[in-house]
C-alpha atoms as a PDB file:
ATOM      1  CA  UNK A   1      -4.453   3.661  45.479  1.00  0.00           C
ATOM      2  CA  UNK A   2      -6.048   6.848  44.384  1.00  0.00           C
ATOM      3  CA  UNK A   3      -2.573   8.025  43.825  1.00  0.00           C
ATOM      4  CA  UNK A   4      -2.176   5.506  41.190  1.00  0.00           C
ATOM      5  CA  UNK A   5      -5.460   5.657  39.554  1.00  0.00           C
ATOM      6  CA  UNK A   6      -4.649   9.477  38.662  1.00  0.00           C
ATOM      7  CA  UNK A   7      -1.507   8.349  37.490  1.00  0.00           C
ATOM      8  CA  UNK A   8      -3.256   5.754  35.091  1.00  0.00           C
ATOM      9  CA  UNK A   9      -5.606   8.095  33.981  1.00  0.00           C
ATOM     10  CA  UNK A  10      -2.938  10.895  33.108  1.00  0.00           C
ATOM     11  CA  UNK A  11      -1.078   8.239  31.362  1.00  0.00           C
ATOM     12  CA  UNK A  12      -3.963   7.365  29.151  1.00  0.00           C
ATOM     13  CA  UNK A  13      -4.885  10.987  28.447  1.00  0.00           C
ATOM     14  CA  UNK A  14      -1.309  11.710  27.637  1.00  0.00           C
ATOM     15  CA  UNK A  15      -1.063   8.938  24.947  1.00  0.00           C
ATOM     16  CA  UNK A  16      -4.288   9.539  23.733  1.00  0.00           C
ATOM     17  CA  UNK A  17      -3.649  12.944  22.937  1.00  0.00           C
ATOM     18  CA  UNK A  18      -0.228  12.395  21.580  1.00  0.00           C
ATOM     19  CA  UNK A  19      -1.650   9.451  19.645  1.00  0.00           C
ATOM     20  CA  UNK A  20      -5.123  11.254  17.873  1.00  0.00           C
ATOM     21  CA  UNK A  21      -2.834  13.395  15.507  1.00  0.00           C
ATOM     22  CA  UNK A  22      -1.617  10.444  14.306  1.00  0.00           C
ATOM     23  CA  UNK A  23      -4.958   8.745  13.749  1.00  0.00           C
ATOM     24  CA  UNK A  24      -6.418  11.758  12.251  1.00  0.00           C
ATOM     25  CA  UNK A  25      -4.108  12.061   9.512  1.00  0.00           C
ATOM     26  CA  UNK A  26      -4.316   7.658   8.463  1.00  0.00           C
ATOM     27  CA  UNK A  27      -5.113   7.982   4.580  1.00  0.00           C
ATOM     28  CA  UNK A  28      -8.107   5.997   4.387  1.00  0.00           C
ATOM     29  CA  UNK A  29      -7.181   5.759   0.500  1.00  0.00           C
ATOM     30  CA  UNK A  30      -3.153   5.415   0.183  1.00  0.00           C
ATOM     31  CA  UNK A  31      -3.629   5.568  -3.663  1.00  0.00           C
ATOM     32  CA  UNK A  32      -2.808   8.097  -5.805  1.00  0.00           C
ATOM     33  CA  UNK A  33      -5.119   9.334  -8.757  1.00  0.00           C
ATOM     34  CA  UNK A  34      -4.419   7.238 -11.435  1.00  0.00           C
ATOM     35  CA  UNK A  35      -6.604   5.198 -14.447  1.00  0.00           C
ATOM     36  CA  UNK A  36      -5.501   1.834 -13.361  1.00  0.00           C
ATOM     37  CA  UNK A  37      -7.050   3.101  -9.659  1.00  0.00           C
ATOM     38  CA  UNK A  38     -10.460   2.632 -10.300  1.00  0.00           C
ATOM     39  CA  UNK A  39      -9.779  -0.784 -11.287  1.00  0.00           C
ATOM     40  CA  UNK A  40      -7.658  -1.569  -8.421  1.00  0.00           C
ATOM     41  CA  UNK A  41     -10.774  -0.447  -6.033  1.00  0.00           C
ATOM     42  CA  UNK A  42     -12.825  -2.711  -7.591  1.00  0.00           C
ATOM     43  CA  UNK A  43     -11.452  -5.690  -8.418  1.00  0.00           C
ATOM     44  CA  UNK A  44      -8.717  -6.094  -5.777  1.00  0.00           C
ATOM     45  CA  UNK A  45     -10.537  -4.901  -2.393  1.00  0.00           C
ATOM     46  CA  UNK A  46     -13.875  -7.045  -3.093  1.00  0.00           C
ATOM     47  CA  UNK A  47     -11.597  -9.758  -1.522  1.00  0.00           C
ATOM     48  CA  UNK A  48      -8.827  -8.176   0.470  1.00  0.00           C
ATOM     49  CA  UNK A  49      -8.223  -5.000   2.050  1.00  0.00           C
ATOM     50  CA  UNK A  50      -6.158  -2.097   0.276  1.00  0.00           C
ATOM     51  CA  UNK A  51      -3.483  -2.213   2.592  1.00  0.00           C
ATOM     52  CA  UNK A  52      -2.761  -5.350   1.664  1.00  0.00           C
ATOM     53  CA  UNK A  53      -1.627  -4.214  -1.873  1.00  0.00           C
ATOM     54  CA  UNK A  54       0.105  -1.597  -0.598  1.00  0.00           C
ATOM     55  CA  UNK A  55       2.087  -3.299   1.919  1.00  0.00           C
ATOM     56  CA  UNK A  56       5.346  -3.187   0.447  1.00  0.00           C
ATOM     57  CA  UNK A  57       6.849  -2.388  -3.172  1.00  0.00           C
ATOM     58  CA  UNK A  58       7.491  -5.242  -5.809  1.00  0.00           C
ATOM     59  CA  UNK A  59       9.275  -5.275  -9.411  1.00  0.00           C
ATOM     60  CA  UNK A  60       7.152  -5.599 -12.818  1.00  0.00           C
ATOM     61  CA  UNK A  61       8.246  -9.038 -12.620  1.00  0.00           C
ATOM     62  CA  UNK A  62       7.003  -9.656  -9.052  1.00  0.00           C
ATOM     63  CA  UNK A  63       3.500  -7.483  -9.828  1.00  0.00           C
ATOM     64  CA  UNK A  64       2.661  -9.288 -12.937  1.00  0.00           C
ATOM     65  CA  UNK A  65       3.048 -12.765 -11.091  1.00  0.00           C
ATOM     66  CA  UNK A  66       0.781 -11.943  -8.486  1.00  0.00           C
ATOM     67  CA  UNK A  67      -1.837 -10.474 -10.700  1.00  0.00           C
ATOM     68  CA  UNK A  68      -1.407 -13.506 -12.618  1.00  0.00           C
ATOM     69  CA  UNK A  69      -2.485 -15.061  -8.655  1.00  0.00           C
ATOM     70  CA  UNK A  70      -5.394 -13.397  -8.282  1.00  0.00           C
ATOM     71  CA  UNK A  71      -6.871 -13.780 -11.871  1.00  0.00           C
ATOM     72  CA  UNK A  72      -6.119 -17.840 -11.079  1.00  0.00           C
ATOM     73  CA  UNK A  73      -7.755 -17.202  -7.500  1.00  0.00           C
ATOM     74  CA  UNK A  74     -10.770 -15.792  -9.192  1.00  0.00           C
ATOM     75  CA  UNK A  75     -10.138 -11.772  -9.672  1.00  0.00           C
ATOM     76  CA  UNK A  76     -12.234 -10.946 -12.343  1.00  0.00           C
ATOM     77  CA  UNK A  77      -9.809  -9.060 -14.727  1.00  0.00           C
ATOM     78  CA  UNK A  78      -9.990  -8.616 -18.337  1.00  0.00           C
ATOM     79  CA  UNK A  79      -6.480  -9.083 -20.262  1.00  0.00           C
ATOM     80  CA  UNK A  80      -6.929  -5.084 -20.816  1.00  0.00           C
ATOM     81  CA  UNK A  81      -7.773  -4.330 -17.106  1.00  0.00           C
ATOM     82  CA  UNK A  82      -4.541  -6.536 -15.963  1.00  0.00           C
ATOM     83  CA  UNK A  83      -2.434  -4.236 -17.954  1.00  0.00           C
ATOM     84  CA  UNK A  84      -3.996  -1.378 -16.912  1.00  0.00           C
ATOM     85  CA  UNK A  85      -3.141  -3.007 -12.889  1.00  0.00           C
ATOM     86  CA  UNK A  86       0.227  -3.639 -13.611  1.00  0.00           C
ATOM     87  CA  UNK A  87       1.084  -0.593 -15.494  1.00  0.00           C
ATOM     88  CA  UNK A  88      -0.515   1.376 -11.984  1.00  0.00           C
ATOM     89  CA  UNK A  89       1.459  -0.611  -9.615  1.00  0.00           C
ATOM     90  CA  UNK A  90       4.977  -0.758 -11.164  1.00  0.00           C
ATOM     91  CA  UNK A  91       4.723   3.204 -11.631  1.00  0.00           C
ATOM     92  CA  UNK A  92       2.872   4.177  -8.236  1.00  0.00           C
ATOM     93  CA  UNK A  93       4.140   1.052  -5.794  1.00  0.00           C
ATOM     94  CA  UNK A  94       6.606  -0.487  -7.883  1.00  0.00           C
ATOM     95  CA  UNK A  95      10.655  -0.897  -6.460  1.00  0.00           C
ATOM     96  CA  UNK A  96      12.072   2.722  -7.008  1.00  0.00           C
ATOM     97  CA  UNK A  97      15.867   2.354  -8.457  1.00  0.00           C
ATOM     98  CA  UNK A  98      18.528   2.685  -6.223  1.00  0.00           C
ATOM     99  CA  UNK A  99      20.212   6.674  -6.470  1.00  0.00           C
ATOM    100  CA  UNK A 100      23.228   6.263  -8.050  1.00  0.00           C
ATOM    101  CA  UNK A 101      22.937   2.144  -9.743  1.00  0.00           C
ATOM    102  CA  UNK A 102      22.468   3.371 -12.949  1.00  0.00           C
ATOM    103  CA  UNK A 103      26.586   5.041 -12.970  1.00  0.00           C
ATOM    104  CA  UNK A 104      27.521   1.595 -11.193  1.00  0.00           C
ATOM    105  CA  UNK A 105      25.874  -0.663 -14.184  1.00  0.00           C
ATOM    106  CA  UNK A 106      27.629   1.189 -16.635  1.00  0.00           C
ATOM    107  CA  UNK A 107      31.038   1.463 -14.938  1.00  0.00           C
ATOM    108  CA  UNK A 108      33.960  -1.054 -15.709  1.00  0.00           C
END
């Protein structure tokens, strides 16, 4: 029984300390310095967390429709500051281009 406990215990201790590094180093603020960022902090976390936002890349097409979302949800965004959100997240969390699709496109 004791011999088990220790085990446990080591366990824990291991994964904690393998784990911590890890925790330590979470970016509490994933965004890069940017104008549209200030916006983004304001208008878009007094509802929902940042991460959410950040969760995975989208097109101009799919960032503009869900900005268009929010505003309808109640995001208080002026024509100007929308702009200024969708310029930030097509150029910092936008869909990067594939290496390479531009030489397909143009090929025969």
């Amino acid at each position: 029984m004791i011999l088990r406990v220790c085990l446990v215990l080591t366990a824990a201790a291991v994964s904690i300390g393998i784990m911590a590094p890890a925790f330590a180093q979470a970016p509490t603020d994933p965004l890069p310095d940017d104008p549209g960022k200030t916006v983004i902090m304001s208008a878009c976390t007094s509802c929902h967390e940042l991460g959410l936002v950040t969760l995975k890349p989208r097109t101009a097409d799919e960032w503009d429709r869900l900005i268009g979302k929010m505003v309808d949800r109640g995001a208080a965004l002026t024509d100007t500051e929308q702009q200024q959100v969708l310029a930030y997240l097509v150029k910092n969390l936008g869909v990067k281009p594939e290496v390479g699709s531009a030489d397909r496109e143009t090929r025969p």
